[in-house]
C-alpha atoms as a PDB file:
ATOM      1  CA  UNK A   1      41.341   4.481 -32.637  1.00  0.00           C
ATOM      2  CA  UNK A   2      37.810   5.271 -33.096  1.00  0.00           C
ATOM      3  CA  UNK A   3      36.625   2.216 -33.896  1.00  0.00           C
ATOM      4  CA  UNK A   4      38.124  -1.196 -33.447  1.00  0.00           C
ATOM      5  CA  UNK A   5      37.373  -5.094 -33.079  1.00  0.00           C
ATOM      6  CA  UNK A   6      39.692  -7.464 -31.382  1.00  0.00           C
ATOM      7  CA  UNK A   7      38.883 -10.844 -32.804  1.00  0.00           C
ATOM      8  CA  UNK A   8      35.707 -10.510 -33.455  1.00  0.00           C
ATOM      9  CA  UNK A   9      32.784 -13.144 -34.364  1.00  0.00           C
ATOM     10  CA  UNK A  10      28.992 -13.106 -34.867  1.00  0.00           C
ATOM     11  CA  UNK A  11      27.005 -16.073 -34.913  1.00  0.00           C
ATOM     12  CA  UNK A  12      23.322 -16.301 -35.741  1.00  0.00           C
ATOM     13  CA  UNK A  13      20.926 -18.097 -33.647  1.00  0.00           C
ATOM     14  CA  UNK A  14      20.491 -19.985 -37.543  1.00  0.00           C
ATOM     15  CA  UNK A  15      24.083 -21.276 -37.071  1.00  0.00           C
ATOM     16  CA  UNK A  16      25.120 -19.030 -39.860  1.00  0.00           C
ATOM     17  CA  UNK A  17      28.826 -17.575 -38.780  1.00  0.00           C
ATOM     18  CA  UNK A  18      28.513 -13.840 -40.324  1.00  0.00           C
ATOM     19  CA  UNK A  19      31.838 -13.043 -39.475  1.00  0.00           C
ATOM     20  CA  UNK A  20      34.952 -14.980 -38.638  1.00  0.00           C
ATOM     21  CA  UNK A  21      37.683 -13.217 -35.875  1.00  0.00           C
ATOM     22  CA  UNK A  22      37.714  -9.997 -37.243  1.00  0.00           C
ATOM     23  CA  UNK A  23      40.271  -7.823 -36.491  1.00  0.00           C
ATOM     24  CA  UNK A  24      40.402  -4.125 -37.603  1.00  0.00           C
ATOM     25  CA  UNK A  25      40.967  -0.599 -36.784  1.00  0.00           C
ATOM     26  CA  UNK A  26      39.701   2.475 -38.435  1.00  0.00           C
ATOM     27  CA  UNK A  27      40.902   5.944 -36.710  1.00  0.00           C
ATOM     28  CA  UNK A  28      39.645   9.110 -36.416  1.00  0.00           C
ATOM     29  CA  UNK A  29      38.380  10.822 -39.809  1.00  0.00           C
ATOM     30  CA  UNK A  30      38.939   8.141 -41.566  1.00  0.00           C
ATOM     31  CA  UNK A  31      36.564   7.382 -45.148  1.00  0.00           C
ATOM     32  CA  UNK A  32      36.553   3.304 -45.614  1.00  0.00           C
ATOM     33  CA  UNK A  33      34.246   1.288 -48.287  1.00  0.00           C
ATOM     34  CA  UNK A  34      33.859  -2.384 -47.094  1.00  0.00           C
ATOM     35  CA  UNK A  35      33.154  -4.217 -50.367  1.00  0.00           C
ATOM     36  CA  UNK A  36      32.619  -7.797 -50.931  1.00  0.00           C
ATOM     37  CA  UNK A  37      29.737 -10.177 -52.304  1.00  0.00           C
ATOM     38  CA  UNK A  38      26.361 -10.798 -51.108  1.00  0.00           C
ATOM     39  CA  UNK A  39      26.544 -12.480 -47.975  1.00  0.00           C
ATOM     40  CA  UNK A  40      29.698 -11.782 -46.789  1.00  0.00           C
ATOM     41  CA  UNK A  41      28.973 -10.128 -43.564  1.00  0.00           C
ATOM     42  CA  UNK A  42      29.353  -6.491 -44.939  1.00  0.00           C
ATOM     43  CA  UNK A  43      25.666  -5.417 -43.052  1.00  0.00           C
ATOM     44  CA  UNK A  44      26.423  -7.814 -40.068  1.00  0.00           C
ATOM     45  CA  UNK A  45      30.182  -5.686 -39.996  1.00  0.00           C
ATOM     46  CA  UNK A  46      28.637  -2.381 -39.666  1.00  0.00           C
ATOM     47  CA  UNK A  47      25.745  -3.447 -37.338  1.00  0.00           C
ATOM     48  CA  UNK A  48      28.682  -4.734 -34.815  1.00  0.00           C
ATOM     49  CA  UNK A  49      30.176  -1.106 -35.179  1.00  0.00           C
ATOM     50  CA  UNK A  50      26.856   0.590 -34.462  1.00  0.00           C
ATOM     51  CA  UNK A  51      26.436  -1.509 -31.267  1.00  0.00           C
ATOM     52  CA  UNK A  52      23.535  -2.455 -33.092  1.00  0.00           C
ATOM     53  CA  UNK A  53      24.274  -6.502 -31.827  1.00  0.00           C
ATOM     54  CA  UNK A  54      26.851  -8.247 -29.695  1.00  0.00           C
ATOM     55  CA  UNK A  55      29.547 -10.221 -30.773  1.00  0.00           C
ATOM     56  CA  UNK A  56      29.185 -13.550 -30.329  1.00  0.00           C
ATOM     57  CA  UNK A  57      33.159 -13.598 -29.780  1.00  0.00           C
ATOM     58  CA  UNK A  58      35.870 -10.979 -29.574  1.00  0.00           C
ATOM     59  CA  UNK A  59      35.411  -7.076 -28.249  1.00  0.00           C
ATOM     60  CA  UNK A  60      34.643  -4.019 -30.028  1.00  0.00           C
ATOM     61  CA  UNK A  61      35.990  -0.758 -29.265  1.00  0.00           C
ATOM     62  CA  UNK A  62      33.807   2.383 -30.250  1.00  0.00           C
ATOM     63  CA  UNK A  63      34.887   6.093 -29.885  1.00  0.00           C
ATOM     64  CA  UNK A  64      37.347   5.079 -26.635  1.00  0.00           C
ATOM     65  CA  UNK A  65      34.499   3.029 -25.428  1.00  0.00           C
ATOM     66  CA  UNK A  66      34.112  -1.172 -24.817  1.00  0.00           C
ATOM     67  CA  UNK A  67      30.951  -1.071 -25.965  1.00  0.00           C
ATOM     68  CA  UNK A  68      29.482  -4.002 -24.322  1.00  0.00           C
ATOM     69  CA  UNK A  69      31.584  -3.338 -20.889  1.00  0.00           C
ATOM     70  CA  UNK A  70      28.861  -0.523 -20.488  1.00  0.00           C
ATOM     71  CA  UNK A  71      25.555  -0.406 -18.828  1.00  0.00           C
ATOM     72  CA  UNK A  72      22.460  -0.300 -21.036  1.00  0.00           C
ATOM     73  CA  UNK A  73      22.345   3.407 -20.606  1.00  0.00           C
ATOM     74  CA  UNK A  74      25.594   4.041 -20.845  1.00  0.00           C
ATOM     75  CA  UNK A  75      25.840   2.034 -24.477  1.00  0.00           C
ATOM     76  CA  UNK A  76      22.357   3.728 -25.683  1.00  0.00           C
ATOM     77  CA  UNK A  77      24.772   7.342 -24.748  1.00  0.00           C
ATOM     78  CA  UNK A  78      27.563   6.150 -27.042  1.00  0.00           C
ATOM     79  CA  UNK A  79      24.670   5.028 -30.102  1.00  0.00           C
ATOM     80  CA  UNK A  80      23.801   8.795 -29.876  1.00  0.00           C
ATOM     81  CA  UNK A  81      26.980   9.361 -31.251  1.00  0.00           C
ATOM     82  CA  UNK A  82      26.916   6.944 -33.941  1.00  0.00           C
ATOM     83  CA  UNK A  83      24.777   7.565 -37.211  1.00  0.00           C
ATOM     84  CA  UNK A  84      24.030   4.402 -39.345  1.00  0.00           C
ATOM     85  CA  UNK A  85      22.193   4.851 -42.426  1.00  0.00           C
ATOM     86  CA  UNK A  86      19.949   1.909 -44.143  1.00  0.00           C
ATOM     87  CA  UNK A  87      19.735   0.431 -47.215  1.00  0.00           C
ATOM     88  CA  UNK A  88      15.974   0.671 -46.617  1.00  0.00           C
ATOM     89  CA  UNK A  89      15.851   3.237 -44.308  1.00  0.00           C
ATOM     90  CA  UNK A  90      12.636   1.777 -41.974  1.00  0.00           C
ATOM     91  CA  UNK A  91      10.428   5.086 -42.274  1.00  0.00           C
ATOM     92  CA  UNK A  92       6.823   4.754 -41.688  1.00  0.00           C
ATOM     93  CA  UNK A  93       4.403   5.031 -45.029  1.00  0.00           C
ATOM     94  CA  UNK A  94       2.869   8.261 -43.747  1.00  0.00           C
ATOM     95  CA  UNK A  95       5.240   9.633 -41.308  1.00  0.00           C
ATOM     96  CA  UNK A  96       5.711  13.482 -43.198  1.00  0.00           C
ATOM     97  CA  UNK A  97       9.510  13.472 -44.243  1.00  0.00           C
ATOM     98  CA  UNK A  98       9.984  16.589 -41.914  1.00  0.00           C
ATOM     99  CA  UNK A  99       9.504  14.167 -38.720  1.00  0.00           C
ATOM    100  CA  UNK A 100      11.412  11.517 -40.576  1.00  0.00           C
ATOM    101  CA  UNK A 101      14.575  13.924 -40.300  1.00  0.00           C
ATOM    102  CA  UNK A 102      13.768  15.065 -37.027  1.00  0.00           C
ATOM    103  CA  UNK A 103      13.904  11.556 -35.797  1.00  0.00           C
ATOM    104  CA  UNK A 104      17.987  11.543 -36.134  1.00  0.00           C
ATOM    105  CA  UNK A 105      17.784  13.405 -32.517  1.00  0.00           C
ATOM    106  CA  UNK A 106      16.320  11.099 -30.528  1.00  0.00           C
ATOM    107  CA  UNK A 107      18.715   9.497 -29.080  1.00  0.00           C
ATOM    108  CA  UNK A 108      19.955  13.080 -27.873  1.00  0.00           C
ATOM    109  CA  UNK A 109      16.577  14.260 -26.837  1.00  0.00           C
ATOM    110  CA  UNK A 110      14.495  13.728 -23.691  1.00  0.00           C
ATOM    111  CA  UNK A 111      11.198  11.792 -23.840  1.00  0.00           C
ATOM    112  CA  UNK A 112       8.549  15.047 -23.717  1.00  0.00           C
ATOM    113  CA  UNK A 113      10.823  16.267 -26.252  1.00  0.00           C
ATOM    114  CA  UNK A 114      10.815  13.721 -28.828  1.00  0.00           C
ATOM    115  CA  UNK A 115       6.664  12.857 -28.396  1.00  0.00           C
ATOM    116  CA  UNK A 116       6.354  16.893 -28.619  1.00  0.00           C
ATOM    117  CA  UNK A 117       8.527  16.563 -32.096  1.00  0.00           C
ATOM    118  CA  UNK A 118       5.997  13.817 -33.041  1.00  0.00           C
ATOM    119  CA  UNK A 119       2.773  16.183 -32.844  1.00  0.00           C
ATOM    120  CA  UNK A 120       4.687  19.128 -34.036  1.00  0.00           C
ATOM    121  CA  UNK A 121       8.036  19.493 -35.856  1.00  0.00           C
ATOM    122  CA  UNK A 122      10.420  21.119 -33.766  1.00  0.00           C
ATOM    123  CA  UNK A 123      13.384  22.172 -36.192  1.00  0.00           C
ATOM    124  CA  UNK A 124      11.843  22.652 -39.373  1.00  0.00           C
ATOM    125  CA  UNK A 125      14.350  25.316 -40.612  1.00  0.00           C
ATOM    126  CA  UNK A 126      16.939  22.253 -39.501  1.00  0.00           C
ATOM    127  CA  UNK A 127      15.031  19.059 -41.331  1.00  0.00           C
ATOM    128  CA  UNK A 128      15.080  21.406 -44.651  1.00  0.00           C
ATOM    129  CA  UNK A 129      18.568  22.154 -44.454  1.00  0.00           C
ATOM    130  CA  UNK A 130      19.384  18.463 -44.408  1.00  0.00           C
ATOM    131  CA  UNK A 131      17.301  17.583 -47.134  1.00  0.00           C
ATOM    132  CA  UNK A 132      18.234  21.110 -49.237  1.00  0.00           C
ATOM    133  CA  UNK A 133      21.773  19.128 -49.109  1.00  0.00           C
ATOM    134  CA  UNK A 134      20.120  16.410 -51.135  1.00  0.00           C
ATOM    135  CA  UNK A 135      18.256  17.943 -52.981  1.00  0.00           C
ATOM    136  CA  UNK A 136      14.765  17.172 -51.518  1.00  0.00           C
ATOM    137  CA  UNK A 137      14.110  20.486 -49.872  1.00  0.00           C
ATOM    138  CA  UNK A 138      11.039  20.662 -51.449  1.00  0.00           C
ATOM    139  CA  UNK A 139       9.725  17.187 -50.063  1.00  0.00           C
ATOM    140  CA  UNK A 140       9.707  18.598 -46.750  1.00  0.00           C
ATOM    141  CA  UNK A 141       5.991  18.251 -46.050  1.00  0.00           C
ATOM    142  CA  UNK A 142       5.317  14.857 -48.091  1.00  0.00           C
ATOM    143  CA  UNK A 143       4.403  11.784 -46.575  1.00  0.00           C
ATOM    144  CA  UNK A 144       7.196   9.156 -46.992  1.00  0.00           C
ATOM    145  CA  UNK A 145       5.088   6.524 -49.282  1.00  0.00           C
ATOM    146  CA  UNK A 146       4.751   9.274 -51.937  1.00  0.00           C
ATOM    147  CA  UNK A 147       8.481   8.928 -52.141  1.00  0.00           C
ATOM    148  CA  UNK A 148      10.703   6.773 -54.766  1.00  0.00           C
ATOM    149  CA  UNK A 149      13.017   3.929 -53.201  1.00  0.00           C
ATOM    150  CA  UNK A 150      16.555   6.515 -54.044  1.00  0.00           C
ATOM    151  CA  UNK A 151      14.585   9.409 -52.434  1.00  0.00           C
ATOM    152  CA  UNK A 152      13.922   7.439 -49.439  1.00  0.00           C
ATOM    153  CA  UNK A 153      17.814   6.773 -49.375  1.00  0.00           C
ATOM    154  CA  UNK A 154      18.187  10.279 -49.063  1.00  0.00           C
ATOM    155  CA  UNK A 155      15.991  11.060 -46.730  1.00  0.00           C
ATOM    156  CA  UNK A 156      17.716   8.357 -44.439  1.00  0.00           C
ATOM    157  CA  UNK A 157      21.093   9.848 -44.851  1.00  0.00           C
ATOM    158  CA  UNK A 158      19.311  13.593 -44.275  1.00  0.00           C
ATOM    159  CA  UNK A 159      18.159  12.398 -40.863  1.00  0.00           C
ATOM    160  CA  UNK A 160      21.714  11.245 -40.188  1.00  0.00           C
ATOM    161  CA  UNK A 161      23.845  14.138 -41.572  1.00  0.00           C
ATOM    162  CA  UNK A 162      20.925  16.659 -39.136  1.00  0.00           C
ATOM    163  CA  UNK A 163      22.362  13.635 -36.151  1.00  0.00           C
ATOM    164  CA  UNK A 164      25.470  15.181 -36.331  1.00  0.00           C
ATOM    165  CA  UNK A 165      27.100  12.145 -35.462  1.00  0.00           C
ATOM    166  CA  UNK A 166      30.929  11.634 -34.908  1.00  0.00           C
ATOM    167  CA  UNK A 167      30.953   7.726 -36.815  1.00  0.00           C
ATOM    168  CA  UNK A 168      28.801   7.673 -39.514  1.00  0.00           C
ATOM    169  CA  UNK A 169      27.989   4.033 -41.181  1.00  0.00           C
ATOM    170  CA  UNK A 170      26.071   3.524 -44.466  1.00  0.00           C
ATOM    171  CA  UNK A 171      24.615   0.249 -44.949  1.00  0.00           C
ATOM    172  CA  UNK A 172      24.597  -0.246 -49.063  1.00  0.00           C
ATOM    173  CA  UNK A 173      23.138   3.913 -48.902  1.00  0.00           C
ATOM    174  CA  UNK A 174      22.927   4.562 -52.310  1.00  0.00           C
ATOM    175  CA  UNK A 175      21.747   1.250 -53.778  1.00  0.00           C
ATOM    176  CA  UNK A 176      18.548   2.755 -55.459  1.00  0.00           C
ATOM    177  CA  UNK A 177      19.914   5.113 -56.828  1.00  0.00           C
ATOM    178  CA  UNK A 178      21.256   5.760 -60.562  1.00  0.00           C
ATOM    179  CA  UNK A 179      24.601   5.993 -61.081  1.00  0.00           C
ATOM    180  CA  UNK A 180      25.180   9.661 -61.394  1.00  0.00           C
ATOM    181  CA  UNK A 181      23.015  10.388 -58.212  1.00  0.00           C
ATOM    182  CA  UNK A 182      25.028   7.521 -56.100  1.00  0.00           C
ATOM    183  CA  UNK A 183      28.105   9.192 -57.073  1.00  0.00           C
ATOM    184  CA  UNK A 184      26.350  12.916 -56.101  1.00  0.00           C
ATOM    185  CA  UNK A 185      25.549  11.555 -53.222  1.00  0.00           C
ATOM    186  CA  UNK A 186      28.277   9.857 -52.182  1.00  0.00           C
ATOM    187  CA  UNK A 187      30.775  13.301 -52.347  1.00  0.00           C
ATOM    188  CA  UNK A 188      28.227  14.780 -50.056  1.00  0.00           C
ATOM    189  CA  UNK A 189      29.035  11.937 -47.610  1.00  0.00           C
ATOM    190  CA  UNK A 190      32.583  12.399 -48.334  1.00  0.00           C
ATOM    191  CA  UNK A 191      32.428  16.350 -47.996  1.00  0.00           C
ATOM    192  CA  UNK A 192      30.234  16.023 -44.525  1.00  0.00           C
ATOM    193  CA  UNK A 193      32.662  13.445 -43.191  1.00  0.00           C
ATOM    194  CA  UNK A 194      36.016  15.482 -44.295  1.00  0.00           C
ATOM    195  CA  UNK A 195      34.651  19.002 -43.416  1.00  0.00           C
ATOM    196  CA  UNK A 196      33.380  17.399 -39.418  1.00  0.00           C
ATOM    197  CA  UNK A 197      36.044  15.401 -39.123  1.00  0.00           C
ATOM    198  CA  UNK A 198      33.535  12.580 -39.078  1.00  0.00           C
ATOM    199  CA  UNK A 199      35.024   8.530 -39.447  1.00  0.00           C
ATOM    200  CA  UNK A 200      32.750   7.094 -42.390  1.00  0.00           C
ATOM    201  CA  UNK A 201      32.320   3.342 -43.208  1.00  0.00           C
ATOM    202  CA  UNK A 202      30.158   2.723 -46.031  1.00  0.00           C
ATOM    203  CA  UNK A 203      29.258  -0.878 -47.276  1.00  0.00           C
ATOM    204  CA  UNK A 204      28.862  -0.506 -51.744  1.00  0.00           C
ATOM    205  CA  UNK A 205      27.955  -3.275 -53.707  1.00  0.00           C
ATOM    206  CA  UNK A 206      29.518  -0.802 -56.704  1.00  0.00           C
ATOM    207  CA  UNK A 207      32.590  -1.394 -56.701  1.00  0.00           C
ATOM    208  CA  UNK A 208      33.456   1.448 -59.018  1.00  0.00           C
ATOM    209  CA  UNK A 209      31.850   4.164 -57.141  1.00  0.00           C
ATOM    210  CA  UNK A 210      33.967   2.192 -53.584  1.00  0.00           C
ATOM    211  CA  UNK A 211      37.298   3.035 -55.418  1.00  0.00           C
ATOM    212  CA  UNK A 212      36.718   6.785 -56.718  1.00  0.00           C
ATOM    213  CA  UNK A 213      35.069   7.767 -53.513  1.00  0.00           C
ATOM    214  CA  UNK A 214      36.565   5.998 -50.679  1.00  0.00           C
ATOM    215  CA  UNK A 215      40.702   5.946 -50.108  1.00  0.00           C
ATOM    216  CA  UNK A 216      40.684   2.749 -48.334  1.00  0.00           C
ATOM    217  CA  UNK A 217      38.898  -0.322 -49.005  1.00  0.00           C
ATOM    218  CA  UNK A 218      38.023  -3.527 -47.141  1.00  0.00           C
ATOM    219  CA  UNK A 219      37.035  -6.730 -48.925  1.00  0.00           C
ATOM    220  CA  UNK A 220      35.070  -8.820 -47.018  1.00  0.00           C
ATOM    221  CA  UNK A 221      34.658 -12.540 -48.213  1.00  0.00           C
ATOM    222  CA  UNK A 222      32.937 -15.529 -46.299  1.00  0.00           C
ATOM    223  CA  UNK A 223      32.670 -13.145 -43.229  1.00  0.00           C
ATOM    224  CA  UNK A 224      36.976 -12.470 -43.015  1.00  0.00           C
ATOM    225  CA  UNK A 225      38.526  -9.504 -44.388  1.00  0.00           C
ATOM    226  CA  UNK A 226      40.562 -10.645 -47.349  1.00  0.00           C
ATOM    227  CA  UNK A 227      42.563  -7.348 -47.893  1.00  0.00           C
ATOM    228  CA  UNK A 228      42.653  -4.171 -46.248  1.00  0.00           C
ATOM    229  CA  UNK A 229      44.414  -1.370 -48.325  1.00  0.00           C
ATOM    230  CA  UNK A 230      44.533   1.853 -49.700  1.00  0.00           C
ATOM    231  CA  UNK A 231      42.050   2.086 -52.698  1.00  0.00           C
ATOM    232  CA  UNK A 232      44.826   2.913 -55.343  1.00  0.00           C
ATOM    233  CA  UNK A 233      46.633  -0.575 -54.171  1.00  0.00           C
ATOM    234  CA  UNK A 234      43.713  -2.411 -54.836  1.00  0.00           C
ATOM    235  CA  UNK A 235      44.267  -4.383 -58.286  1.00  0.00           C
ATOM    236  CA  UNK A 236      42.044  -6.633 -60.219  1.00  0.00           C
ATOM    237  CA  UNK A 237      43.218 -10.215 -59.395  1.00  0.00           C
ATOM    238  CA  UNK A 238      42.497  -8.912 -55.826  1.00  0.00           C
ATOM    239  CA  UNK A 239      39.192  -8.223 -56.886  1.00  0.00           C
ATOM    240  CA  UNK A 240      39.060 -11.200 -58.600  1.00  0.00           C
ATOM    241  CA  UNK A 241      39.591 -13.245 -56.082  1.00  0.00           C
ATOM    242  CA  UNK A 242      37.486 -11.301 -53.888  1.00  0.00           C
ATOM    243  CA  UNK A 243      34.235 -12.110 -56.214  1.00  0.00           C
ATOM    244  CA  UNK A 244      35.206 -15.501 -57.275  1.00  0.00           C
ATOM    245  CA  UNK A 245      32.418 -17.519 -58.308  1.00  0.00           C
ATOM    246  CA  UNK A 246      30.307 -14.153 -58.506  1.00  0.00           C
ATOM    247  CA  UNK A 247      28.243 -12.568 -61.320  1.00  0.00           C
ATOM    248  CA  UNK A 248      29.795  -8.635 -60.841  1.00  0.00           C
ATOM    249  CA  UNK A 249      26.898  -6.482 -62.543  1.00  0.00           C
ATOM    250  CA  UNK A 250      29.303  -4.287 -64.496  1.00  0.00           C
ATOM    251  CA  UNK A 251      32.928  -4.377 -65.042  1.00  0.00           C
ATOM    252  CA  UNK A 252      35.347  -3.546 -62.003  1.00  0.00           C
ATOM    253  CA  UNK A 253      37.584  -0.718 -63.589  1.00  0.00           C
ATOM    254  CA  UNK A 254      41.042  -0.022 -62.100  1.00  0.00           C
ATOM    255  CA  UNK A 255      42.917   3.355 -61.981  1.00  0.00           C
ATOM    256  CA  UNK A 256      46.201   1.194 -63.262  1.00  0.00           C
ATOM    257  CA  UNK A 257      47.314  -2.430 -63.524  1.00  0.00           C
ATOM    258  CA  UNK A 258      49.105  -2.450 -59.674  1.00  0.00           C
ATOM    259  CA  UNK A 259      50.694  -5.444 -58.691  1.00  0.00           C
ATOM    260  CA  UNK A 260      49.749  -5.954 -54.953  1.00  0.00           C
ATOM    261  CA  UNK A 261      48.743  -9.427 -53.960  1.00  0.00           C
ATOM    262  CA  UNK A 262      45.656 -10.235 -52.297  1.00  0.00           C
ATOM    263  CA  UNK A 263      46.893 -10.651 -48.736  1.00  0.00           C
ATOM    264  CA  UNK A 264      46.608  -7.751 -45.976  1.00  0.00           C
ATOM    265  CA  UNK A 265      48.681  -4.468 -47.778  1.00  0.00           C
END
């Protein structure tokens, strides 16, 4: 498995409990949308898989690796191979997108190296074939703040797709976006992910655009996973149940009426 967590918990030092004994496994390759309602420990989920905190309970597994069984340099090694993309991706104001790109090889670059990169761009042909995949070849040279919040997006998921990295995870990546560009840019995640053989988890708040671009989905509730399934299994009293109490922006449509129950498929 590529990624997995063995009972795993996080508790902030707030006493909030973000997640609850998690337990999941997502292999090689695989494309998975975590969806669920605000607050139900879909960020705090992928931040575990990126190393990016400790449990507070339980193990996590990462590319054959227990992450937190390694040494500090050992674990910052494995993070090179992990891409995580931000809902708002934390790019200085008037860092030039170019370096903003650049930036996804750091982890894989020495220290001269990545202060050289800093003064003067060191793969600019690379940075603008990122972006051209976006669409934003032409914002090569700007300064982030002249940007709009969905361009910014992109720009984030540029400077992981020129990381190369074997897991990708996408925190909520196309959230500023409109519909028709989420969906654009969504397939290019897909695309990347299928043609490099790349293992993609991708937290959406639109649940729509988790079903037609993802072929299994997690729904995450009250920091637990509620179901885990294939994305044509997923029905709408599972959905239901999964947003109880919850204002959905838009209606959840369903390929066809399917009659599996809201326990693990």
């Amino acid at each position: 498995m590529t990624l997995r967590l063995n009972h795993a918990s996080l508790h902030h030092a707030n006493g909030v409990h973000a997640l609850r004994g998690v337990d999941l496994q997502i292999g090689g390759g695989e494309q998975v949308a975590i969806i669920g309602p605000s607050g139900a420990g879909k960020s705090s989920l992928l931040n575990l898989l990126a190393t990016a905190v400790r449990p507070s309970n339980g193990d996590i597994e990462v590319l054959g690796e227990r992450a937190w069984h390694l040494s500090a340099r050992q674990r910052q090694r494995l993070r090179a191979r992990i891409g995580l993309v931000h809902q708002a991706p934390p790019l200085p104001p008037r860092q030039r997108v170019v370096t903003a790109v650049l930036a996804g090889k750091l982890g894989q670059w020495n220290l001269g190296k990545s202060l050289l990169n800093l003064l003067h761009p060191l793969d600019v042909p690379g940075a603008r074939a990122a972006l051209a995949r976006l669409d934003l070849g032409d914002k090569l040279f700007s300064q982030c703040q002249q940007l709009s919040g969905g361009q910014l997006q992109r720009v984030g998921i540029a400077r992981v797709l020129y990381q190369a990295p074997e897991v990708l995870l996408a925190d909520e990546p196309v959230s500023a976006m409109d519909p028709v560009l989420a969906g654009h840019t969504l397939s290019i995640l897909s695309r990347h992910a299928r043609e490099h053989n790349v293992t993609l988890v991708a937290s959406l708040h639109a649940v729509d655009l988790a079903l037609s671009h993802f072929p299994r989905i997690i729904g995450l509730r009250d920091g637990q996973i509620l179901f885990d399934c294939p994305s044509a299994e997923v029905s709408h009293d599972m959905l239901d149940a999964l947003y109880a109490n919850e204002q959905l922006q838009s209606p959840v449509p369903v390929v066809a009426p399917l009659t599996v129950q809201i326990p693990r498929c």
